[in-house]
C-alpha atoms as a PDB file:
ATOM      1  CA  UNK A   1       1.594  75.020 -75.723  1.00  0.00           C
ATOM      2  CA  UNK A   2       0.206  74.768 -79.206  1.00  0.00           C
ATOM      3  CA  UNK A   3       0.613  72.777 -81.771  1.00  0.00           C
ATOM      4  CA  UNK A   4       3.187  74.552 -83.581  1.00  0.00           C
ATOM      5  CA  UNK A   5       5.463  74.103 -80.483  1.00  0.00           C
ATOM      6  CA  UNK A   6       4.472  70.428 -80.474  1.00  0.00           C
ATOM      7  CA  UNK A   7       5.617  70.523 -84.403  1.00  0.00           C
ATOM      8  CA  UNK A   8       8.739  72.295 -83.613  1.00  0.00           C
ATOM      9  CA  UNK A   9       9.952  70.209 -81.040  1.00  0.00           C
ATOM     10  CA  UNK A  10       9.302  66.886 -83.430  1.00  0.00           C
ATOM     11  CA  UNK A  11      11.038  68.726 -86.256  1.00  0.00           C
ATOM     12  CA  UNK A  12      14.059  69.769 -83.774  1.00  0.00           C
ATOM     13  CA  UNK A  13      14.577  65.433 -82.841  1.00  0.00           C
ATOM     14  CA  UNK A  14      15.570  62.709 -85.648  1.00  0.00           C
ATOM     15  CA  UNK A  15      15.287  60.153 -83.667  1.00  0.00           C
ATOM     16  CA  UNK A  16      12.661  58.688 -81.795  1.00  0.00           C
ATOM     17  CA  UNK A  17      12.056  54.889 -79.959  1.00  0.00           C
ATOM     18  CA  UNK A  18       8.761  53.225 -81.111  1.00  0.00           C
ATOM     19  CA  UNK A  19       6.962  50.057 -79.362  1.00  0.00           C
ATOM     20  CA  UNK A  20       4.903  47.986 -80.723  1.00  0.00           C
ATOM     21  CA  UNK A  21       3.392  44.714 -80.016  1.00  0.00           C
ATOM     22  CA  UNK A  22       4.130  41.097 -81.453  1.00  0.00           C
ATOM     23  CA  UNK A  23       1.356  38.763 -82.446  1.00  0.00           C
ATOM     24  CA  UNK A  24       1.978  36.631 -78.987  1.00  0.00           C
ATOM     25  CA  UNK A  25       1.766  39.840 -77.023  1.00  0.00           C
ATOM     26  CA  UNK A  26       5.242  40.673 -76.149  1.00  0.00           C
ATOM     27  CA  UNK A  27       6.376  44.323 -76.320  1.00  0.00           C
ATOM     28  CA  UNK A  28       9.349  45.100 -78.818  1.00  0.00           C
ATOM     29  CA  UNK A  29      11.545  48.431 -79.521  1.00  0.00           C
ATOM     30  CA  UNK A  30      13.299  50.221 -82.044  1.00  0.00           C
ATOM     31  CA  UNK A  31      15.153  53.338 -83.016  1.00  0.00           C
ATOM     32  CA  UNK A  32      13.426  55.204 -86.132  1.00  0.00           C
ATOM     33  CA  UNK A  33      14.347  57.782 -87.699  1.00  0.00           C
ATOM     34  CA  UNK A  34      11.348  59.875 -88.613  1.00  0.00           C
ATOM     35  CA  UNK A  35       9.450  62.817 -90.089  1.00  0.00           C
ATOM     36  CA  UNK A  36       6.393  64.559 -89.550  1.00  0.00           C
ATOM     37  CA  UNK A  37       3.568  66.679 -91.029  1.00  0.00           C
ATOM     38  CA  UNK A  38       1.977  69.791 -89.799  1.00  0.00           C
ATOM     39  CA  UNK A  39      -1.125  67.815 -88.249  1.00  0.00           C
ATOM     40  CA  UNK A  40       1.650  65.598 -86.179  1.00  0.00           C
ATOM     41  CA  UNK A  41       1.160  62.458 -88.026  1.00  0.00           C
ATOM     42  CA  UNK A  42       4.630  60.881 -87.898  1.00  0.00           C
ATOM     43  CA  UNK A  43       6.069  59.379 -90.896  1.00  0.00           C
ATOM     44  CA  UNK A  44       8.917  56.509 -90.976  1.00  0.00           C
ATOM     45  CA  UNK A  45      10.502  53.561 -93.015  1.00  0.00           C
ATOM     46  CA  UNK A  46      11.459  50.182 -92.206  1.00  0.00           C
ATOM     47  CA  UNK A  47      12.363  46.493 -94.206  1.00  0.00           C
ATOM     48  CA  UNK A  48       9.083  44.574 -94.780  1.00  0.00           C
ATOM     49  CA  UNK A  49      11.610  41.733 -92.999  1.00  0.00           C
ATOM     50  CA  UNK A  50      11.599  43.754 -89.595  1.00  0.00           C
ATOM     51  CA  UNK A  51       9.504  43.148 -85.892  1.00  0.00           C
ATOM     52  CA  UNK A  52       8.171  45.950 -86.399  1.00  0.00           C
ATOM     53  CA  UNK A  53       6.704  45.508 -89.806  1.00  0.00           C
ATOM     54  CA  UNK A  54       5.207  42.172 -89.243  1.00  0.00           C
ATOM     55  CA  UNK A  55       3.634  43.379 -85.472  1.00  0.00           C
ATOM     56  CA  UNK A  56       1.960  46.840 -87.374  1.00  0.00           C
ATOM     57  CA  UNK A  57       0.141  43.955 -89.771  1.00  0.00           C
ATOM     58  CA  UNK A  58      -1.255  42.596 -87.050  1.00  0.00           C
ATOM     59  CA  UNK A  59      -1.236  45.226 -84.639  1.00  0.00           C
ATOM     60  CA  UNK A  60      -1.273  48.442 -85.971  1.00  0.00           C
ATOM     61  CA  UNK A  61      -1.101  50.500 -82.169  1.00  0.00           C
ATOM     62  CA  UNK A  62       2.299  52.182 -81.230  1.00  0.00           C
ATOM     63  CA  UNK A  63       3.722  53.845 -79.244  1.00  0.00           C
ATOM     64  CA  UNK A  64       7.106  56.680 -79.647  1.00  0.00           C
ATOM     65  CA  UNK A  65       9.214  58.605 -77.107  1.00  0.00           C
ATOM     66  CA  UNK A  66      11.027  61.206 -78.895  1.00  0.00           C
ATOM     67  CA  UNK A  67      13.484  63.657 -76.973  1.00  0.00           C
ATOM     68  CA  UNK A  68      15.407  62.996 -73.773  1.00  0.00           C
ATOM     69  CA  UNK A  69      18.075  65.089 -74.161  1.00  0.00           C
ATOM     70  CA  UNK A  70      17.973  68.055 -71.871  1.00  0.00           C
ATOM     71  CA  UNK A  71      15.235  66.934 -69.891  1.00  0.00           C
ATOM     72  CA  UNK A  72      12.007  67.778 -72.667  1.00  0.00           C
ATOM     73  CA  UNK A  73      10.358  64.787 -73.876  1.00  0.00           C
ATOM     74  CA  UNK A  74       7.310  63.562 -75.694  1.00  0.00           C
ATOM     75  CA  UNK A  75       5.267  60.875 -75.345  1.00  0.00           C
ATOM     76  CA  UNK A  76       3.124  59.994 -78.656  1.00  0.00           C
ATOM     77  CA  UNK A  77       0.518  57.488 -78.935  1.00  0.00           C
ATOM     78  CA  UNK A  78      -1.140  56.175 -82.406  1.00  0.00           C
ATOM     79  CA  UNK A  79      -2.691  54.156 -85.103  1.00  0.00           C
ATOM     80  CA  UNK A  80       0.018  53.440 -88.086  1.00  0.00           C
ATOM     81  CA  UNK A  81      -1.311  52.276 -91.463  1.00  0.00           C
ATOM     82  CA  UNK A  82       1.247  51.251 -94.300  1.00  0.00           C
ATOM     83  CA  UNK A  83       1.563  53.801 -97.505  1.00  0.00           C
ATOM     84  CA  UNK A  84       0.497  52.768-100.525  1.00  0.00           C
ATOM     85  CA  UNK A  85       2.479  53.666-103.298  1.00  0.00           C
ATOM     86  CA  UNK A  86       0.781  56.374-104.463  1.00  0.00           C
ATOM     87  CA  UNK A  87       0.720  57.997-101.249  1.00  0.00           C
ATOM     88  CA  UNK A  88       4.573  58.383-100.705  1.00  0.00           C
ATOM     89  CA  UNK A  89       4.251  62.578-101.424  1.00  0.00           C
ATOM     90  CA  UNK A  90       3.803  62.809 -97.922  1.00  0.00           C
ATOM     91  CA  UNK A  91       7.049  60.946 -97.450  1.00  0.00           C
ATOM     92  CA  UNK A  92       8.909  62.864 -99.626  1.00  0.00           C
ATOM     93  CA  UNK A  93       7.573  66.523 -98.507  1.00  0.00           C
ATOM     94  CA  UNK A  94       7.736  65.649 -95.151  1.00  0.00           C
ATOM     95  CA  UNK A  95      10.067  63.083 -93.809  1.00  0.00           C
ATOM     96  CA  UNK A  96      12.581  62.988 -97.112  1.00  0.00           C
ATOM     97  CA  UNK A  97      12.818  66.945 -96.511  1.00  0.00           C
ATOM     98  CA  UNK A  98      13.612  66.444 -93.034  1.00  0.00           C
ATOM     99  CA  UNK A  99      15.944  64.100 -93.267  1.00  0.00           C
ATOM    100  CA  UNK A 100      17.240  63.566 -97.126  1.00  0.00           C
ATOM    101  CA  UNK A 101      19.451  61.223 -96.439  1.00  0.00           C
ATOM    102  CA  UNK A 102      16.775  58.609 -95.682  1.00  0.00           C
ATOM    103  CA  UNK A 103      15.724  58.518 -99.153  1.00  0.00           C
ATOM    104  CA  UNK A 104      18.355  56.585-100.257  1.00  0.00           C
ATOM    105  CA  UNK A 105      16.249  53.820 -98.587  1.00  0.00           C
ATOM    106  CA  UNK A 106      13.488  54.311-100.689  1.00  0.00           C
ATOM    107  CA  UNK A 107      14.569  52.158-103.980  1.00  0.00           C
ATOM    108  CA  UNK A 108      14.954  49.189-101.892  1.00  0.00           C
ATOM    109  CA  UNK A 109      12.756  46.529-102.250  1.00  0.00           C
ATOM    110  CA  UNK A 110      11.256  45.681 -98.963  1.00  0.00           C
ATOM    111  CA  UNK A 111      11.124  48.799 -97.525  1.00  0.00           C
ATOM    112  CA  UNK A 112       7.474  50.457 -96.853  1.00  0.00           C
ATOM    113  CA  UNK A 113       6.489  53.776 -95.084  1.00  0.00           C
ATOM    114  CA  UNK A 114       4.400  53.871 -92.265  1.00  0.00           C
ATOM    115  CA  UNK A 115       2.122  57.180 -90.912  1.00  0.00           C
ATOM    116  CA  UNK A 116       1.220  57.242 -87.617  1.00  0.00           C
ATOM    117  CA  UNK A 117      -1.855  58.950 -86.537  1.00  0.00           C
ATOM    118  CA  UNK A 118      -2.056  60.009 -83.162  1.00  0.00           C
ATOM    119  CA  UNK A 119      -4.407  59.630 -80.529  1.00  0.00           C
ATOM    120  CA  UNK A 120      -2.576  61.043 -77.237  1.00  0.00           C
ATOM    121  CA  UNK A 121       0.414  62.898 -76.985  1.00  0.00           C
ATOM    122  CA  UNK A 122       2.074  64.588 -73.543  1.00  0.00           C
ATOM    123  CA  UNK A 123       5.152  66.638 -73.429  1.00  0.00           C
ATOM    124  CA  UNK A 124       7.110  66.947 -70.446  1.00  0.00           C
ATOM    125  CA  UNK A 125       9.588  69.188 -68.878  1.00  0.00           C
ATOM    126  CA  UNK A 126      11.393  68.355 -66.464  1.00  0.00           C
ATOM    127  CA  UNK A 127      13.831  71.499 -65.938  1.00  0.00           C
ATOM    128  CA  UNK A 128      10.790  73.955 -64.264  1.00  0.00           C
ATOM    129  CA  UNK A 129       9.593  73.699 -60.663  1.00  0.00           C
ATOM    130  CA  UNK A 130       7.355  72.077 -60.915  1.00  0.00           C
ATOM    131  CA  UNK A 131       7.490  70.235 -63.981  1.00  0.00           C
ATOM    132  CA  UNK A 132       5.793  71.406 -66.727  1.00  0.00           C
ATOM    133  CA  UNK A 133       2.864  68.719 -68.229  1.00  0.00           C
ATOM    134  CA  UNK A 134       0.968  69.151 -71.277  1.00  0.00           C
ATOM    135  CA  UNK A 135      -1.436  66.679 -72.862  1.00  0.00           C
ATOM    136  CA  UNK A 136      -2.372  67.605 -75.903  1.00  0.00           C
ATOM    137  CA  UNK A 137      -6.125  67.941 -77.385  1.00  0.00           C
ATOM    138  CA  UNK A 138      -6.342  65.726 -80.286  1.00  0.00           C
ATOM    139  CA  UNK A 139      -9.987  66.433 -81.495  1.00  0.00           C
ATOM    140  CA  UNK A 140      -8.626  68.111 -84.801  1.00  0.00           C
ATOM    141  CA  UNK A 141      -6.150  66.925 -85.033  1.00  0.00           C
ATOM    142  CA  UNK A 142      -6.819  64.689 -88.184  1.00  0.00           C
ATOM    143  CA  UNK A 143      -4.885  63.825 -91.773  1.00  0.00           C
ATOM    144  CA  UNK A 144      -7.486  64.215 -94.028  1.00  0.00           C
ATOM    145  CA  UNK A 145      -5.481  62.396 -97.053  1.00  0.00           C
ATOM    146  CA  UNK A 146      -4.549  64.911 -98.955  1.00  0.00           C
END
């Protein structure tokens, strides 16, 4: 597995199921819909009045399951950081091309854009005998902002 296949299978799922943490410690969940760039950051919106939002300021670790369908998952583990303004290219060549219709979020005025750095990801599949496992090497694996 390479990371083109890892790409592929992110760019072949909209949806994905991200944890994070609250500031008392409790885990929380959400659906996001979500894009990605070609070193496997992920990319996503949400309302500066969500859980979400107000956990990544004080906690800025995740974690996303994307895929279940037909037994081929991912696990994804990371660091998100906010988007400033002038970073929201990424957005737009990345997750708005994915998925245009998410754009329409974009003149709102709490919502903010999140990338999501990873640090471990492991794809499963559960339809060979035995399983197929893959953790992938993250070494350089790195958005180097720009």
């Amino acid at each position: 597995m390479t990371a083109q296949d890892i790409y592929d299978f992110l760019n072949d799922h909209e949806l994905a199921v991200i944890a994070t943490v609250s500031s008392e410690g409790m885990p929380e969940s959400a659906v996001i819909g979500f894009g990605q760039t070609k070193h496997l950051e992920l990319l996503f919106g949400t309302d500066n009045t969500t859980r979400k939002y107000q956990n990544l300021l004080t906690n800025p670790m995740v974690a996303v399951v994307i895929g279940w369908d037909e037994g081929r998952t991912i696990q994804y583990e990371g660091t998100a950081r906010e988007l400033a303004a002038n970073e929201l290219k990424i957005v737009k060549d990345n997750y708005w091309a994915k998925a245009p219709e998410a754009e329409a979020y974009a003149d709102y005025p709490g919502e903010r854009y999140f990338l999501v750095t990873p640090t471990w990801i492991r794809y499963t599949d559960t339809n060979t005998d035995p399983e197929t496992v893959f953790q992938f090497d993250l070494s350089n694996m790195r958005y180097k902002g720009k």
